[in-house]
Protein backbone atom coordinates (compact mmCIF):
# COMPACT_ATOMS: atom_id res chain seq x y z
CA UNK A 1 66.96 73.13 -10.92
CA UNK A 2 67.14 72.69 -14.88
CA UNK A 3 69.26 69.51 -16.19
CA UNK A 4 72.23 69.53 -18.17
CA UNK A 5 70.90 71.13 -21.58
CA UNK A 6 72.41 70.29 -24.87
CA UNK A 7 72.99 73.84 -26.32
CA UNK A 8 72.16 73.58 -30.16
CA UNK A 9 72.06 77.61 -30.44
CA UNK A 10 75.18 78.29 -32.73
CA UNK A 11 74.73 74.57 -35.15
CA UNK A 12 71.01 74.47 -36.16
CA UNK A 13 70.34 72.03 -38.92
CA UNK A 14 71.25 72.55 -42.11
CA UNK A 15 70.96 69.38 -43.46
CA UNK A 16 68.13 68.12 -45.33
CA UNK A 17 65.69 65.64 -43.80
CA UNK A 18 63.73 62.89 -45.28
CA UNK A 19 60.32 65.35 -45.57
CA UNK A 20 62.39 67.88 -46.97
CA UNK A 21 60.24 68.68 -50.19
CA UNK A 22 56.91 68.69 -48.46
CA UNK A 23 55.24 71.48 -47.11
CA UNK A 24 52.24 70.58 -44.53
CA UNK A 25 49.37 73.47 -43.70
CA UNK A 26 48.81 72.91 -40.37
CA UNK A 27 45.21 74.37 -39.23
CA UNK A 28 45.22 72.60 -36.13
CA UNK A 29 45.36 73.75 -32.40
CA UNK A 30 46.07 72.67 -29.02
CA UNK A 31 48.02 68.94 -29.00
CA UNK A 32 47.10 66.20 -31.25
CA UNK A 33 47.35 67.98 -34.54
CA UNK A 34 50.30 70.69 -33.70
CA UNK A 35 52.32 67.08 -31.86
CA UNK A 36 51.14 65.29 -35.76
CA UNK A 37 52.84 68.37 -37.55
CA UNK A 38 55.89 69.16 -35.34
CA UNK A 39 56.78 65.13 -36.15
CA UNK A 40 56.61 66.11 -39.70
CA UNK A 41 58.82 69.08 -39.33
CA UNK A 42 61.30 67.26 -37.27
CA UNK A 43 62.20 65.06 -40.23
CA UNK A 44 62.28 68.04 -42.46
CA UNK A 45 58.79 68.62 -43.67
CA UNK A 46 58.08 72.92 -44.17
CA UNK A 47 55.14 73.12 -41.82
CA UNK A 48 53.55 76.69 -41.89
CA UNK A 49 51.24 76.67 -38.96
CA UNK A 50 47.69 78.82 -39.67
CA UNK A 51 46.35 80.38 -36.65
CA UNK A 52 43.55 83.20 -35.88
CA UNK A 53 44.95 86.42 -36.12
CA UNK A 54 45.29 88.29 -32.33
CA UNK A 55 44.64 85.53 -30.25
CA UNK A 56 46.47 82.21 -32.41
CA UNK A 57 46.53 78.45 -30.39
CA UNK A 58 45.00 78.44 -27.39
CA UNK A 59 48.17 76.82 -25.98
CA UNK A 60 49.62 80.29 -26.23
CA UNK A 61 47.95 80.99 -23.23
CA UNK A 62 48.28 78.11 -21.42
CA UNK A 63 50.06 78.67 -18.06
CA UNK A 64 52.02 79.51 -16.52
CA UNK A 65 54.56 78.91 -16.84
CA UNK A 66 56.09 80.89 -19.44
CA UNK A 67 59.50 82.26 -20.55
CA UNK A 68 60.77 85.56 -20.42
CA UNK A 69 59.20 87.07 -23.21
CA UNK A 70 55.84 85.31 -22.61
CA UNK A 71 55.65 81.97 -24.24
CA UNK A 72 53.78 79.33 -22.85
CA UNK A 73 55.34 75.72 -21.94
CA UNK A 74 52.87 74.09 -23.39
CA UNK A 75 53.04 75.62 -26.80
CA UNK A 76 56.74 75.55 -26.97
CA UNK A 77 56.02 71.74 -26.56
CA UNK A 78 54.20 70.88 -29.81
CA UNK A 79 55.66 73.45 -32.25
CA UNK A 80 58.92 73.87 -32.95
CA UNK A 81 60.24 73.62 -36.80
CA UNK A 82 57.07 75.81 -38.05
CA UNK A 83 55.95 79.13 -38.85
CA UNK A 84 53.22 80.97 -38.52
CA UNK A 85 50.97 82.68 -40.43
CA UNK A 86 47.65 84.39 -39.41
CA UNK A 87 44.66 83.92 -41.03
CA UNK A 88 40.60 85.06 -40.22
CA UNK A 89 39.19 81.72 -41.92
CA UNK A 90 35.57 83.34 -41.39
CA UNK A 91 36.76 86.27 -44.22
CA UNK A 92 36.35 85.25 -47.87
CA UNK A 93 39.83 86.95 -48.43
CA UNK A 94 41.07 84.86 -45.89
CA UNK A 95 40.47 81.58 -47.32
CA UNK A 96 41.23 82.84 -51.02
CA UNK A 97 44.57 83.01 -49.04
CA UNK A 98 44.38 79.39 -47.45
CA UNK A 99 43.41 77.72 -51.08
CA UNK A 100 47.13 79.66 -52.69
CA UNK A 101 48.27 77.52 -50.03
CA UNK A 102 47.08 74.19 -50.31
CA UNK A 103 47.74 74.55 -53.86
CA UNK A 104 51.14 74.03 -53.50
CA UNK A 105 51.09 71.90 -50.41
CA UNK A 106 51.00 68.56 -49.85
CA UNK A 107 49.37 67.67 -46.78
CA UNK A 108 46.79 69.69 -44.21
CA UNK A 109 45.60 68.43 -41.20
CA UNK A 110 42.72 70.20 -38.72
CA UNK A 111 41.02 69.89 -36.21
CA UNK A 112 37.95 70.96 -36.39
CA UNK A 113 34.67 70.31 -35.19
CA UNK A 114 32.80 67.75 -37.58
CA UNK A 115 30.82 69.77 -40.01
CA UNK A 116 32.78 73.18 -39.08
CA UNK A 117 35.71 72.94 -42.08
CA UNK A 118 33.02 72.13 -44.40
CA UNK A 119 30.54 75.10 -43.92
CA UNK A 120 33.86 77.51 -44.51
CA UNK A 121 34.37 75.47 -47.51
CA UNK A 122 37.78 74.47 -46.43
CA UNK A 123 36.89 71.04 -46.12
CA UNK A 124 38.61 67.93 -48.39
CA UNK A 125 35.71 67.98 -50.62
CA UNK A 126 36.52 71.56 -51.39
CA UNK A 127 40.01 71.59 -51.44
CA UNK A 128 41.10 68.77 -53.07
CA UNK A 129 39.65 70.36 -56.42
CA UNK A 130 42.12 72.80 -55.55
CA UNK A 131 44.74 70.02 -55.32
CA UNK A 132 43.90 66.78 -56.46
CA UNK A 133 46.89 65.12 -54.67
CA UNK A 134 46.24 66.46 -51.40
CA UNK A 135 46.36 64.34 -48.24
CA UNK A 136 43.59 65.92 -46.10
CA UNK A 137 43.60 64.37 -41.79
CA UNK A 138 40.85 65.67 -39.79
CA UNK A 139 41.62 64.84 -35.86
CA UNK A 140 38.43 64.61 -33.77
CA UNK A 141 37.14 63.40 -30.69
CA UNK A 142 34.83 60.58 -32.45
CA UNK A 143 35.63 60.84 -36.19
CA UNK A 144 33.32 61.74 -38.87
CA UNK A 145 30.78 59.06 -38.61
CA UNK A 146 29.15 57.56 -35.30
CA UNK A 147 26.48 58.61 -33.12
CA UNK A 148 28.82 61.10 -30.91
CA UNK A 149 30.50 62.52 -33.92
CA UNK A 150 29.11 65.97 -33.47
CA UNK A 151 30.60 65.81 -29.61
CA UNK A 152 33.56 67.96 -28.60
CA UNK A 153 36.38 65.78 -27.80
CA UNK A 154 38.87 66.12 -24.86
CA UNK A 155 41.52 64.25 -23.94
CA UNK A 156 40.50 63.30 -20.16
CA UNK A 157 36.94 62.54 -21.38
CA UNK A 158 37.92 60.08 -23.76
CA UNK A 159 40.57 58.42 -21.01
CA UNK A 160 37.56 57.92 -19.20
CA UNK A 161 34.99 57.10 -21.55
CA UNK A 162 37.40 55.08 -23.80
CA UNK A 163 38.69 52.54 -20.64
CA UNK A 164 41.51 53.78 -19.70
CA UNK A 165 40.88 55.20 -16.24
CA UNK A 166 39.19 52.35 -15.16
CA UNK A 167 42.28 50.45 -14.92
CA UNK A 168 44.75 53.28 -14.31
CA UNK A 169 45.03 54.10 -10.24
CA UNK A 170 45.43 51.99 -7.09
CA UNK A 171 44.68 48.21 -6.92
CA UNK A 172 40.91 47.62 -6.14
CA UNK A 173 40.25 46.92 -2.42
CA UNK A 174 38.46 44.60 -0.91
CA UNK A 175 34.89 45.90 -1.63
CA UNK A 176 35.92 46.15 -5.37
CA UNK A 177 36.35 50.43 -5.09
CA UNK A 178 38.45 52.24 -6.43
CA UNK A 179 39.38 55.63 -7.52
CA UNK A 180 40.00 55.84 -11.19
CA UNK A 181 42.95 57.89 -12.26
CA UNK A 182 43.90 59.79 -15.38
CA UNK A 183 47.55 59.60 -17.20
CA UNK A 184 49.79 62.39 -15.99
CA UNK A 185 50.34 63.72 -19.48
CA UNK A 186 47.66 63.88 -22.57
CA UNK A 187 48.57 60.26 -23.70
CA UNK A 188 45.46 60.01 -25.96
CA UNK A 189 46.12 63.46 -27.41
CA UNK A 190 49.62 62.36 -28.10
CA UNK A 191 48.96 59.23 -29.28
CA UNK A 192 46.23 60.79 -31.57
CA UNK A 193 49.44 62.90 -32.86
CA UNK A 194 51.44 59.68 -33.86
CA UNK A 195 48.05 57.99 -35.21
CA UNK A 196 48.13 61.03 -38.20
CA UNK A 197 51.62 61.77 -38.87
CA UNK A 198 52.02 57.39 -39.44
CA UNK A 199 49.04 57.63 -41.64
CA UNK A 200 50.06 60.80 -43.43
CA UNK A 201 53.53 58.72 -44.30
CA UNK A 202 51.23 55.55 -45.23
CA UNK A 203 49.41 58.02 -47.74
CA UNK A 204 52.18 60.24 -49.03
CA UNK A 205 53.61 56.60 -50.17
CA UNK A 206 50.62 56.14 -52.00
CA UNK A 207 50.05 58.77 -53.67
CA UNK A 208 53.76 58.02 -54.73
CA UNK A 209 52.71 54.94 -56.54
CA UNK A 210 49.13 56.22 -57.89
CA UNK A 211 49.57 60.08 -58.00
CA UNK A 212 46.25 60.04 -55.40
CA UNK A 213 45.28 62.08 -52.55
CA UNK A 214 43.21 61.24 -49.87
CA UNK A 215 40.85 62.06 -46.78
CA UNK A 216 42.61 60.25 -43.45
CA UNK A 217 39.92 60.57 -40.53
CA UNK A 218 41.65 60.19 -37.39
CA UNK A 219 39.18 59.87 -34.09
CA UNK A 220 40.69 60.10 -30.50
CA UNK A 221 38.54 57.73 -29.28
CA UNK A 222 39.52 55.37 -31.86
CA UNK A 223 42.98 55.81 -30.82
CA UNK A 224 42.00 55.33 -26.94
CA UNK A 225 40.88 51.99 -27.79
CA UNK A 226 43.21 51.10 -30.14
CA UNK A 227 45.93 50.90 -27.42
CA UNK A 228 43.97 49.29 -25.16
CA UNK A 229 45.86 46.45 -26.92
CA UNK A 230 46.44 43.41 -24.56
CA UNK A 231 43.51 44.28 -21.94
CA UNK A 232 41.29 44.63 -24.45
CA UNK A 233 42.50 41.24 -26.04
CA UNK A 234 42.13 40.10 -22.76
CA UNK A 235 38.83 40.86 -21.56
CA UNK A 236 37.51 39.74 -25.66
CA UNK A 237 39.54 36.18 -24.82
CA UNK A 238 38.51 35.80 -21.00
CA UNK A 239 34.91 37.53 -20.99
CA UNK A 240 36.44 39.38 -17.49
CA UNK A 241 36.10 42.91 -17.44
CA UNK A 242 39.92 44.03 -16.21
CA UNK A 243 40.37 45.46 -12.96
CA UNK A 244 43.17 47.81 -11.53
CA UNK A 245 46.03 46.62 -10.30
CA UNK A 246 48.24 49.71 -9.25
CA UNK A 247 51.92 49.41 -10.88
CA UNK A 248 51.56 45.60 -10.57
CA UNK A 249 50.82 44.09 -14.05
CA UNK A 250 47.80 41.28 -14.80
CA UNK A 251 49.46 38.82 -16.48
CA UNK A 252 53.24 38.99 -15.27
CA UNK A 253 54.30 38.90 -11.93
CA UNK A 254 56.87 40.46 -10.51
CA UNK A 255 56.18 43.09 -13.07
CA UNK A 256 56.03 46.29 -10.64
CA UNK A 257 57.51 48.58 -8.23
CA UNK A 258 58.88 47.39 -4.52
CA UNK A 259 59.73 49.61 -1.49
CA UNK A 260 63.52 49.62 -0.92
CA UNK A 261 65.07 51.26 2.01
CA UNK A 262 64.76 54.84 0.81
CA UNK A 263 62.42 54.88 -1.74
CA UNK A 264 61.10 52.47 -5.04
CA UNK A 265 62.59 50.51 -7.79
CA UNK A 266 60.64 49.29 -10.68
CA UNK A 267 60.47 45.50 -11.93
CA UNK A 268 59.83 44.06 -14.84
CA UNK A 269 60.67 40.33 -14.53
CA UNK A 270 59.55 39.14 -17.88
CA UNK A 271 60.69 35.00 -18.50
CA UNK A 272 61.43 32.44 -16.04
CA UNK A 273 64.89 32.87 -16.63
CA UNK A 274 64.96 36.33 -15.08
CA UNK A 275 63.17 35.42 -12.21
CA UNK A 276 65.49 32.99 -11.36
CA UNK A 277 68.37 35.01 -11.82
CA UNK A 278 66.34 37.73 -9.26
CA UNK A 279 66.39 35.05 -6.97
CA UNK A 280 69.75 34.30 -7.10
CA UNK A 281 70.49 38.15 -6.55
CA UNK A 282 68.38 38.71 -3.64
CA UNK A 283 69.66 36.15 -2.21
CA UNK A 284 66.23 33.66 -1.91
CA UNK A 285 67.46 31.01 -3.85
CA UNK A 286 64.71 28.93 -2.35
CA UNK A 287 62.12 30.86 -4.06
CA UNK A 288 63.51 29.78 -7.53
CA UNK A 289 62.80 26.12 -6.68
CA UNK A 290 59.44 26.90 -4.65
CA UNK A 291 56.22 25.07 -7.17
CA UNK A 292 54.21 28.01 -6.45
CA UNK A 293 56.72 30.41 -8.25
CA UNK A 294 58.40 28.21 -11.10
CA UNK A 295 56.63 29.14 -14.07
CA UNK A 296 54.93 33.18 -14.40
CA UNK A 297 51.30 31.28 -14.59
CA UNK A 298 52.23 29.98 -10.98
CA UNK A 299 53.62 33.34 -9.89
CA UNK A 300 50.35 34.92 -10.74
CA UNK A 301 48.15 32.75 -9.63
CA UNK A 302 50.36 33.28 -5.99
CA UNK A 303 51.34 36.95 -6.51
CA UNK A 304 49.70 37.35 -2.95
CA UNK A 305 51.97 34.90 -1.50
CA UNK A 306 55.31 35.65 -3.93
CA UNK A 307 55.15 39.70 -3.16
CA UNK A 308 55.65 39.82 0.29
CA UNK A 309 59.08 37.79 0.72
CA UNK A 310 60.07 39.88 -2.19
CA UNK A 311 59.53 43.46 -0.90
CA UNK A 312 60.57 42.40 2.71
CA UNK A 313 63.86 42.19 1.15
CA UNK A 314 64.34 44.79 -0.78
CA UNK A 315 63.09 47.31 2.34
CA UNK A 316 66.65 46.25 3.62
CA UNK A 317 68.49 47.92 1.01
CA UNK A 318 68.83 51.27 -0.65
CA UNK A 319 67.57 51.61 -4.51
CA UNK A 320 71.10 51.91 -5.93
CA UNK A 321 72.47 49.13 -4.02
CA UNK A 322 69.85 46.75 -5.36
CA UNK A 323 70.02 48.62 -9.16
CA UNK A 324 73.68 47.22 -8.99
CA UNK A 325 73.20 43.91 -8.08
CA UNK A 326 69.76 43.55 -10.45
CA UNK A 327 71.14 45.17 -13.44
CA UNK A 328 74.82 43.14 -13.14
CA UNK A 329 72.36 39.69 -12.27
CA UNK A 330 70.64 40.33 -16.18
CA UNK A 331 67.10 41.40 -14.15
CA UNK A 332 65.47 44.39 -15.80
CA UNK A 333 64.72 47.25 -13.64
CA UNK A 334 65.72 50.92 -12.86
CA UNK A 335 64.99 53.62 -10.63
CA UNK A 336 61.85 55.37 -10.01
CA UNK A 337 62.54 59.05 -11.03
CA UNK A 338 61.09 62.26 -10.87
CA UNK A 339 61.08 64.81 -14.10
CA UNK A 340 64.21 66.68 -13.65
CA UNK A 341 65.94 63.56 -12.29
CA UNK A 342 64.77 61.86 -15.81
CA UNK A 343 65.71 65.14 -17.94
CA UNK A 344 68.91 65.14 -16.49
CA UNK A 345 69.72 61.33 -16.68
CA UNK A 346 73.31 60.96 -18.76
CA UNK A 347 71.19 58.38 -21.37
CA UNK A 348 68.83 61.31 -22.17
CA UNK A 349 72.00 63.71 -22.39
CA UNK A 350 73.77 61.49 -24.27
CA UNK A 351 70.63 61.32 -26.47
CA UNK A 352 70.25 65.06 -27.01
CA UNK A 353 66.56 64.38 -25.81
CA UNK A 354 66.79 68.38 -23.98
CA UNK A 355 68.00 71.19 -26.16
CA UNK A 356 68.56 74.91 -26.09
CA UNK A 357 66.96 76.39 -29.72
CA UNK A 358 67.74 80.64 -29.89
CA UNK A 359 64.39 82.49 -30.87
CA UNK A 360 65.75 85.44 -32.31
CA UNK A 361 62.88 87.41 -30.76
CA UNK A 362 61.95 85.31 -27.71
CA UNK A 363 65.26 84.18 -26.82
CA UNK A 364 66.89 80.61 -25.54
CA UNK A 365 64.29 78.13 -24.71
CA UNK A 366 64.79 74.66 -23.52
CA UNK A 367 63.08 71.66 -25.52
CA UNK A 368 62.83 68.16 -25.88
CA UNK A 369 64.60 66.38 -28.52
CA UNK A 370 63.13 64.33 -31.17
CA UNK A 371 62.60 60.83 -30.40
CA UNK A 372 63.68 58.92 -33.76
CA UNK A 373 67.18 58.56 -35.06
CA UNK A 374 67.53 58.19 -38.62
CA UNK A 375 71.07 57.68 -39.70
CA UNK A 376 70.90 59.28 -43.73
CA UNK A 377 68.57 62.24 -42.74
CA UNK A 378 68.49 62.87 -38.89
CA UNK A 379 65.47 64.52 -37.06
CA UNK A 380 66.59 67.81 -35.67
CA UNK A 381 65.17 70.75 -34.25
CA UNK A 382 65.69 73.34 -37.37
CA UNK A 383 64.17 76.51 -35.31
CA UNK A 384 62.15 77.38 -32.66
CA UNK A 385 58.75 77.12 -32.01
CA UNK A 386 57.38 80.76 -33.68
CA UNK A 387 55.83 84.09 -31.94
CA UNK A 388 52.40 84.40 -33.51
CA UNK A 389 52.04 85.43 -37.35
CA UNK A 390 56.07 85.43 -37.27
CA UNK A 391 56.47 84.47 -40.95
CA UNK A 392 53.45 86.21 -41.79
CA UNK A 393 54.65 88.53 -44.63
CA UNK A 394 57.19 86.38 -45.71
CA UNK A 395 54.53 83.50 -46.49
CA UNK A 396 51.74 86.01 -48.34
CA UNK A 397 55.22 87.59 -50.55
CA UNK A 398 56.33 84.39 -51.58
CA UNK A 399 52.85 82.30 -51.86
CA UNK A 400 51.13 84.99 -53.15
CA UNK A 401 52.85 87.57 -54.52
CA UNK A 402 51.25 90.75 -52.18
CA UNK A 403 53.33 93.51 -51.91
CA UNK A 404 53.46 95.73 -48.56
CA UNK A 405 50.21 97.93 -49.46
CA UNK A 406 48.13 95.16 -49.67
CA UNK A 407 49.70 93.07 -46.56
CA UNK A 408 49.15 96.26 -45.00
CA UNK A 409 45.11 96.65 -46.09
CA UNK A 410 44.65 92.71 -45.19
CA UNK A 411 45.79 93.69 -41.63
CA UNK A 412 44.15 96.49 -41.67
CA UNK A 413 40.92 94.62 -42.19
CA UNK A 414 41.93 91.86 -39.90
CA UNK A 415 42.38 89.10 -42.57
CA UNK A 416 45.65 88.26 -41.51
């Protein structure tokens, strides 16, 4: 069953947003790149989307599922507030097209293969002499210089080759095994995404101040690392390589889920002070005052010890019982939910993080809401995501001038 949706159909946004005189050319496919760009159009960047005429982002046929009129999920995901525009970047007449573009634009961001943008002369090199005060991000798996820099890069290979598998799954048992697991969603794709559109910002501010484009090289394995953040620090500090600990936590304990009577409730008991007032709520006040448990260094050094009194008394009541009494105590917690259950929470409503956005083709579709709230210039869903080569025409009239007999011959000849 779908949540509560907030239905946005009739009142998209008119209102200007803080991007609202830049225009990004968006050459990328799949997540990283298209999540970068859909940021940028969410706080009111123009972000015409370029895509390979007949077949477009492979996310277009990712699925099922997909709505009524044949949209994929996953596209819808990553690409609302754009247009799109076809373009065969292997024709000459194609790319003549691409360089009108980017010589009005002010930012493009790919995705392609090290090496590929350059051989189709599409590359920074090439067009920033088209546009001096362009700000050109490439997203690849290893970035532009390295040994593996000519390898494709995929999200799952880089959660596993970058670290983050090895402590993602259950705890290690007693002969040291155990399964590594992936994230459930494409965290270092996404995270990728955020990487660019923050340094996009960084450099649209400097070219502000010095009138300067630049070349922003933006490697998902870089990024897989980068958030690594305090088990790498550990392991550089400590020398130990980090193991897996579940939904436990290394350094904080209790800092995970317990079994309650019908199901889980997540912990994160972060000072002294809360674990104290836990205590006091579950009613083992002689925990609190137990050496072993006073301070969190003590706690983890007898999590084996601590845990057990702890979840044999939360296994006597049910999760919202013991939400109450946590939440009214000052303990942080909350309920472990499913994805409707979380889509339909009243914060999220109350957030406008799931809208209905009217295709005018395609129809209603349901998508998430942005995540920042700006109070001057909101982020807001302006329109949905677009069917493929949507705003073709429009974008070759006003960018270039072509009338219909020559849109006509370039999709005749499959440039566009």
């Amino acid at each position: 069953t779908l949540p509560p949706i907030q239905d946005n159909r009739d009142k998209l946004c008119t209102m200007n947003g803080a991007l609202s005189d830049i225009l990004v050319i968006d050459l990328s496919r799949v997540l990283a790149g298209p999540y970068a760009t859909m940021l940028l159009g969410d706080l009111g960047a123009r972000v015409i989307k370029v895509e390979q005429p007949g077949s477009g982002d492979d996310t277009r046929r990712w699925g099922p599922p997909f709505t009524a009129h044949g949209e994929s999920a996953y596209f819808l995901s990553a690409n609302r507030n754009k247009e799109s525009i076809t373009l065969n970047l292997k024709d000459e007449r194609g790319r003549a097209i691409l360089r009108t573009l980017v010589a009005g634009a002010d930012m493009v961001i790919e995705n392609f293969r090290v090496g590929q943008a350059a051989r189709m002369g599409i590359d920074y090199a090439s067009l920033s002499q088209v546009n001096p005060r362009l700000i050109y991000c490439s997203i690849t798996g290893y970035g532009q210089t390295g040994p593996y820099r000519h390898r494709p890069g995929y999200d799952t290979v880089i959660q596993a080759q970058g670290g983050l598998m090895s402590i993602t799954g259950p705890a290690d048992g007693p002969d040291g095994a155990g399964e590594p697991y992936k994230a459930g969603v494409a965290v270092v794709d996404v995270t990728a995404g955020l990487h660019a559109a923050l340094a996009m910002l960084a450099a649209l501010h400097h070219r502000q101040q010095t009138g300067q484009g630049q070349f922003i090289d933006i490697a998902l394995f870089d990024t897989q690392l980068s958030w690594l953040v305090n088990v790498a620090s550990a392991y550089l500090v400590s020398g130990q390589p980090p193991q897996r600990y579940g939904n436990a936590h290394a350094s904080i304990v209790p800092y995970q889920t317990v079994p309650t009577a019908d199901g889980y409730l997540m912990l994160a008991v972060g000072n002294d002070g809360q674990f104290s007032s836990l205590c006091e709520a579950l009613g083992l006040h002689e925990l609190a005052r137990d050496a072993r448990f006073a301070t969190n260094p003590q706690r983890v050094a007898h999590r084996q010890a601590l845990l057990p009194l702890l979840e044999a008394r939360f296994r006597t009541q049910p999760t919202e019982r013991w939400l109450e009494r946590l939440l009214a105590a000052g303990v942080p917690c909350g309920p472990v939910n499913d994805i409707p259950t979380a889509l339909a929470d009243p914060q999220a409503q109350a957030r406008q993080m799931v809208q209905m956005v009217e295709h005018p083709v395609a129809g209603p579709a349901p998508l998430l809401g942005p995540a920042p709230k700006l109070s001057a210039t909101p982020a807001h869903i302006r329109s949905a995501p677009p069917l493929l080569g949507e705003q073709t025409d429009a974008i070759l009239r006003e960018f270039c001038g072509y009338d219909e007999e020559i849109i006509a011959t370039l999709r005749r000849d499959g440039v566009v």
